[in-house]
C-alpha atoms as a PDB file:
ATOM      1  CA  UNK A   1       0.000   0.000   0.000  1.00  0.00           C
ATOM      2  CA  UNK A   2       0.843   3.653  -0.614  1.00  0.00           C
ATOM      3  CA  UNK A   3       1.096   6.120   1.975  1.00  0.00           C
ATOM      4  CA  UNK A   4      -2.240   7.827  -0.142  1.00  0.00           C
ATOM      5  CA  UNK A   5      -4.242   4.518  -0.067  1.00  0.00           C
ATOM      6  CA  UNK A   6      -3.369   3.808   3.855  1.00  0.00           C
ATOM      7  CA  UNK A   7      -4.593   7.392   4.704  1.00  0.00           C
ATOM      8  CA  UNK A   8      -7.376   7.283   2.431  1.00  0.00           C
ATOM      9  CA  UNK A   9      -8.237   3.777   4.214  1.00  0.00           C
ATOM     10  CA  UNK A  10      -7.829   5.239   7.706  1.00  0.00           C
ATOM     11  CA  UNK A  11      -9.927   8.430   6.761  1.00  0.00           C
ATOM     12  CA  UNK A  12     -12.788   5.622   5.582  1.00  0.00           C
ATOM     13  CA  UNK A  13     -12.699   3.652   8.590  1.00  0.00           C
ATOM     14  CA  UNK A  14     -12.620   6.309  11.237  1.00  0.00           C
ATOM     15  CA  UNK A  15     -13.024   4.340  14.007  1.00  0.00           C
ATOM     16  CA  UNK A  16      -9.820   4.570  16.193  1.00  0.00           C
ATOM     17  CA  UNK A  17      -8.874   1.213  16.586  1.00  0.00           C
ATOM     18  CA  UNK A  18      -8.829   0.926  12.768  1.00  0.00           C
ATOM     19  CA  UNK A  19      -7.421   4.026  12.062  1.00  0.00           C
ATOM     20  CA  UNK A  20      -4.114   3.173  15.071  1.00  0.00           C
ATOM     21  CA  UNK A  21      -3.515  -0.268  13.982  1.00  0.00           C
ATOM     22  CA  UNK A  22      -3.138   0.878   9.897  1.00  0.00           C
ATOM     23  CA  UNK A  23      -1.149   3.213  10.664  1.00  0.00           C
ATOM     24  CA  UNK A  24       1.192   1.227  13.191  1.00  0.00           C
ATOM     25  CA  UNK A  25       1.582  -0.869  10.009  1.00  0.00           C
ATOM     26  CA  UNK A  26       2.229   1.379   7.495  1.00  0.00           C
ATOM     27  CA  UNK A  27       4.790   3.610   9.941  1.00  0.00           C
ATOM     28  CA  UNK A  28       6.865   0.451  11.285  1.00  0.00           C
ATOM     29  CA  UNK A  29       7.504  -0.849   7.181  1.00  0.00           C
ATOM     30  CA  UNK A  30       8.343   2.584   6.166  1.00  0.00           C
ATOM     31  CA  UNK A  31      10.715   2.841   9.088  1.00  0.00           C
ATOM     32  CA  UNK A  32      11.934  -0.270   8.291  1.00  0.00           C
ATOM     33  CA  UNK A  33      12.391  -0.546   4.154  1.00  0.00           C
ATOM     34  CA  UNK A  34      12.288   3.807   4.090  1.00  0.00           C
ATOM     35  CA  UNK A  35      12.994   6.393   6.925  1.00  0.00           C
ATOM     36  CA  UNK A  36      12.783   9.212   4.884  1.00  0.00           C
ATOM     37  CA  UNK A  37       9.456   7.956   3.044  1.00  0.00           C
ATOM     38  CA  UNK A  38       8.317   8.934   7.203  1.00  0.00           C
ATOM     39  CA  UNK A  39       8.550  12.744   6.599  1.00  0.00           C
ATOM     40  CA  UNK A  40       4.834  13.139   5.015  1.00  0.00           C
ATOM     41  CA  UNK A  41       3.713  11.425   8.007  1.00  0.00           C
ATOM     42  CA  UNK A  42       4.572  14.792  10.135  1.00  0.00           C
ATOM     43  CA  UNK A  43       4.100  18.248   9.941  1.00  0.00           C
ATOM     44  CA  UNK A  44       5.946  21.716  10.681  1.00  0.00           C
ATOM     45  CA  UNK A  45       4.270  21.490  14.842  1.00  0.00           C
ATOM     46  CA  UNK A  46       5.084  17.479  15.079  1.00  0.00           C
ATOM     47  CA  UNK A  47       7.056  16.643  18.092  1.00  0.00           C
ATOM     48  CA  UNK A  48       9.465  13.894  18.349  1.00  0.00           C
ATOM     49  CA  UNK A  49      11.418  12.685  21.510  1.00  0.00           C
ATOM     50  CA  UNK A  50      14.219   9.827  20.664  1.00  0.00           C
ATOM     51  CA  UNK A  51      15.617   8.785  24.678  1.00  0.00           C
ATOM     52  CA  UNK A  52      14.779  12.311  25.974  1.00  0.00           C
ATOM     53  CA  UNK A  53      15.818  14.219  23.316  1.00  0.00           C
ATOM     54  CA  UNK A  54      13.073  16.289  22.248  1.00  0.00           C
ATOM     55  CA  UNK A  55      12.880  17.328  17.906  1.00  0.00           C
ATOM     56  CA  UNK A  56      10.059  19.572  15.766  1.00  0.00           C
ATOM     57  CA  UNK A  57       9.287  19.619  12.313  1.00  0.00           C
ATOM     58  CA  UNK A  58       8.801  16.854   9.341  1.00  0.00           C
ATOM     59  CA  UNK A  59      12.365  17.619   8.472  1.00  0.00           C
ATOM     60  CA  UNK A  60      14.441  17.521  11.907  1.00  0.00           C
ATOM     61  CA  UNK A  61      12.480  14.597  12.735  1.00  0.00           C
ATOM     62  CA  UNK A  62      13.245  12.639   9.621  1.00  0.00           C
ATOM     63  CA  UNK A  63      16.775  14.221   9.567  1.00  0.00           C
ATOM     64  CA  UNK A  64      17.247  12.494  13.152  1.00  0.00           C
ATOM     65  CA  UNK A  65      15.487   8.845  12.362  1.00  0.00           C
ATOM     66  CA  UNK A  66      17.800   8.892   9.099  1.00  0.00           C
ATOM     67  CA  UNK A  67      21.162   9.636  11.194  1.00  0.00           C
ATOM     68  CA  UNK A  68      20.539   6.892  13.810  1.00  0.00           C
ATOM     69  CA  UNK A  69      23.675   4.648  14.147  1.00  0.00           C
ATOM     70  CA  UNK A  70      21.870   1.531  12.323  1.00  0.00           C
ATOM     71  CA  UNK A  71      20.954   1.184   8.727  1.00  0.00           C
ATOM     72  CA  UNK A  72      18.892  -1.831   8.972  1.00  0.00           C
ATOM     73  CA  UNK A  73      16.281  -2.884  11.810  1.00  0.00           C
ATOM     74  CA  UNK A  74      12.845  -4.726  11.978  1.00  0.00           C
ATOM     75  CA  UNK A  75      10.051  -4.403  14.497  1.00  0.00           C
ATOM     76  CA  UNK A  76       8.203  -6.443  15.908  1.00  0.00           C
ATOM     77  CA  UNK A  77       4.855  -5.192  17.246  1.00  0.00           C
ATOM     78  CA  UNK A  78       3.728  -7.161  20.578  1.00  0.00           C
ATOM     79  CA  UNK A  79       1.286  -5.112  21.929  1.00  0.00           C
ATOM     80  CA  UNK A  80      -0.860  -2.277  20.591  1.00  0.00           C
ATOM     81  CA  UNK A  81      -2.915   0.323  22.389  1.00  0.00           C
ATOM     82  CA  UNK A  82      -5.502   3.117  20.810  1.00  0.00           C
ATOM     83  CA  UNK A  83      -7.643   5.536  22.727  1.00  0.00           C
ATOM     84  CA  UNK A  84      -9.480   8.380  20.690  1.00  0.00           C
ATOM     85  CA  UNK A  85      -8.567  12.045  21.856  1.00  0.00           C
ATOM     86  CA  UNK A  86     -10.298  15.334  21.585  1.00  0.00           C
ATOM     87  CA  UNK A  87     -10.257  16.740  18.094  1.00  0.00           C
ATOM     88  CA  UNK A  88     -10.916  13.342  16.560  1.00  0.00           C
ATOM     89  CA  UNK A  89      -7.152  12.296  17.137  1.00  0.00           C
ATOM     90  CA  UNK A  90      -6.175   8.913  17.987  1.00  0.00           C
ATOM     91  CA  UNK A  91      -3.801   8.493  20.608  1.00  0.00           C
ATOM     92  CA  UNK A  92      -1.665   4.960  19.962  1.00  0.00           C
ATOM     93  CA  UNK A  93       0.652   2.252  22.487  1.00  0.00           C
ATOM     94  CA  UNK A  94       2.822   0.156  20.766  1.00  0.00           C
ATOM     95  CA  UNK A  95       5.028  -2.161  22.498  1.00  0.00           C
ATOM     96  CA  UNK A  96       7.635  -4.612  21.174  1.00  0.00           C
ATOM     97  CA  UNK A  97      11.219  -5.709  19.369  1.00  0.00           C
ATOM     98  CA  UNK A  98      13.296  -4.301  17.480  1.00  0.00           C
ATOM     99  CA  UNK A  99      16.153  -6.211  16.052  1.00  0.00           C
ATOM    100  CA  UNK A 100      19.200  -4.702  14.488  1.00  0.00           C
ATOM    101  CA  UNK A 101      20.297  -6.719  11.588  1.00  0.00           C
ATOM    102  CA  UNK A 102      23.999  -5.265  11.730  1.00  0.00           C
ATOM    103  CA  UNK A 103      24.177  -7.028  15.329  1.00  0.00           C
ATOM    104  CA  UNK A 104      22.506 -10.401  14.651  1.00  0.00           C
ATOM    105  CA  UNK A 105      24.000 -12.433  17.853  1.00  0.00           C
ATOM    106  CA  UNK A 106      22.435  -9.585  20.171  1.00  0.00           C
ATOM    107  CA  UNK A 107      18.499 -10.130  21.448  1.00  0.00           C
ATOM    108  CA  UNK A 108      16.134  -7.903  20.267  1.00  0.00           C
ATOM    109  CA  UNK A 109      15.953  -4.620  22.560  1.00  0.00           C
ATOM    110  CA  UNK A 110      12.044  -3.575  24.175  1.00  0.00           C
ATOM    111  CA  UNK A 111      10.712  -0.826  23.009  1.00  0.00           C
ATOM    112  CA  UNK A 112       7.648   1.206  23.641  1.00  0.00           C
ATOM    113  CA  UNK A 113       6.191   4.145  21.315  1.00  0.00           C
ATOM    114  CA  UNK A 114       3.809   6.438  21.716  1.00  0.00           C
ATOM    115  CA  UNK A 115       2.021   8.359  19.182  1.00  0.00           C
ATOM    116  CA  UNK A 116      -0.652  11.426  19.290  1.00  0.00           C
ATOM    117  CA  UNK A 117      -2.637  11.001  15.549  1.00  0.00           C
ATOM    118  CA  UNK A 118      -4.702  14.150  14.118  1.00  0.00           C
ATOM    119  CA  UNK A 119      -6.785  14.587  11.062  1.00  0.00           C
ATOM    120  CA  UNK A 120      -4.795  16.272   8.388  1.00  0.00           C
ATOM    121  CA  UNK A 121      -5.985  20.061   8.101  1.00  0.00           C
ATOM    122  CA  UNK A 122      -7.304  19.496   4.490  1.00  0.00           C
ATOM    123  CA  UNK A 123      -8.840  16.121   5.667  1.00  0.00           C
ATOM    124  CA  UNK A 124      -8.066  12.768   4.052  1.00  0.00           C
ATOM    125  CA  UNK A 125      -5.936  11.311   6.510  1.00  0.00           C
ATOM    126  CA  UNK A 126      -4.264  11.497   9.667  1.00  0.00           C
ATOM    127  CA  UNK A 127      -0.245  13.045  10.351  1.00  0.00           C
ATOM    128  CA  UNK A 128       1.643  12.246  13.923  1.00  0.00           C
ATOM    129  CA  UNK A 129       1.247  15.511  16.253  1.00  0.00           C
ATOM    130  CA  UNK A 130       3.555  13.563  18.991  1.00  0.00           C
ATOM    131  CA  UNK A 131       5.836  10.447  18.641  1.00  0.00           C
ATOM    132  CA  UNK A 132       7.562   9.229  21.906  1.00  0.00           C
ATOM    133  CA  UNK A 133      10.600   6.439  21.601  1.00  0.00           C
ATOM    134  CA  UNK A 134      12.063   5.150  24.387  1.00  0.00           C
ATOM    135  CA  UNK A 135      14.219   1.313  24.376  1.00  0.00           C
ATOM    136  CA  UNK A 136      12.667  -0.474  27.409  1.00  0.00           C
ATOM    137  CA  UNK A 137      16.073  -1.670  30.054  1.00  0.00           C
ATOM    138  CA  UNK A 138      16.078  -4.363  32.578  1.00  0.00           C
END
């Protein structure tokens, strides 16, 4: 799917559950096969916070996921979360894996994410207002 046709699909099936878990999907393969295919997904007020570190804007944020220190990683989704919020946003849980393909021997690290989903301005789909990353120790 196309990052048109997943909106467009999330738009048409507004329920929040619906609208979290398509676009848990289409975010984790983009991040995956395609960081920078992530910048449409945010806009010029989207905040992002990678360990602490707090970013704005579609570019910074992008700039930042493209100059983490691994090229290749998968995710692995185990648990997902959505609530709806005021404003018809969705907010979205997602806890799980994430393996680094450049260190193969090492166990997957725990993660958890958090994102704040709003309806795009001109309508047709939803962009990330707030993304929170943080690897889960112990």
């Amino acid at each position: 799917l196309d990052r048109r046709s997943v909106l467009e699909t999330m738009a048409a099936e507004a329920p929040f559950e619906q609208v979290g878990k398509a676009f848990v999907q289409h975010y984790y393969q983009t991040f995956d096969t395609n960081r920078a295919g992530l910048s449409s997904l945010y806009q010029s007020e989207s905040m992002f916070s990678w360990e602490g570190e707090k970013i704005q804007g579609a570019q910074a944020i992008v700039e930042k996921l493209q100059g983490l220190p691994f090229t290749q990683v998968a995710h692995h989704v185990t648990s997902l979360d959505c609530h709806p919020t005021s404003g018809n946003g969705v907010l979205v849980l997602v806890c799980g894996h994430l393996k680094i393909e450049a260190d193969a021997a090492a166990p997957p690290l725990k993660y958890s994410q958090t994102f704040v989903l709003m309806p795009l301005p001109t309508g047709g789909g939803y962009y990330v207002l707030n993304d929170m990353f943080r690897l889960n120790y112990g």
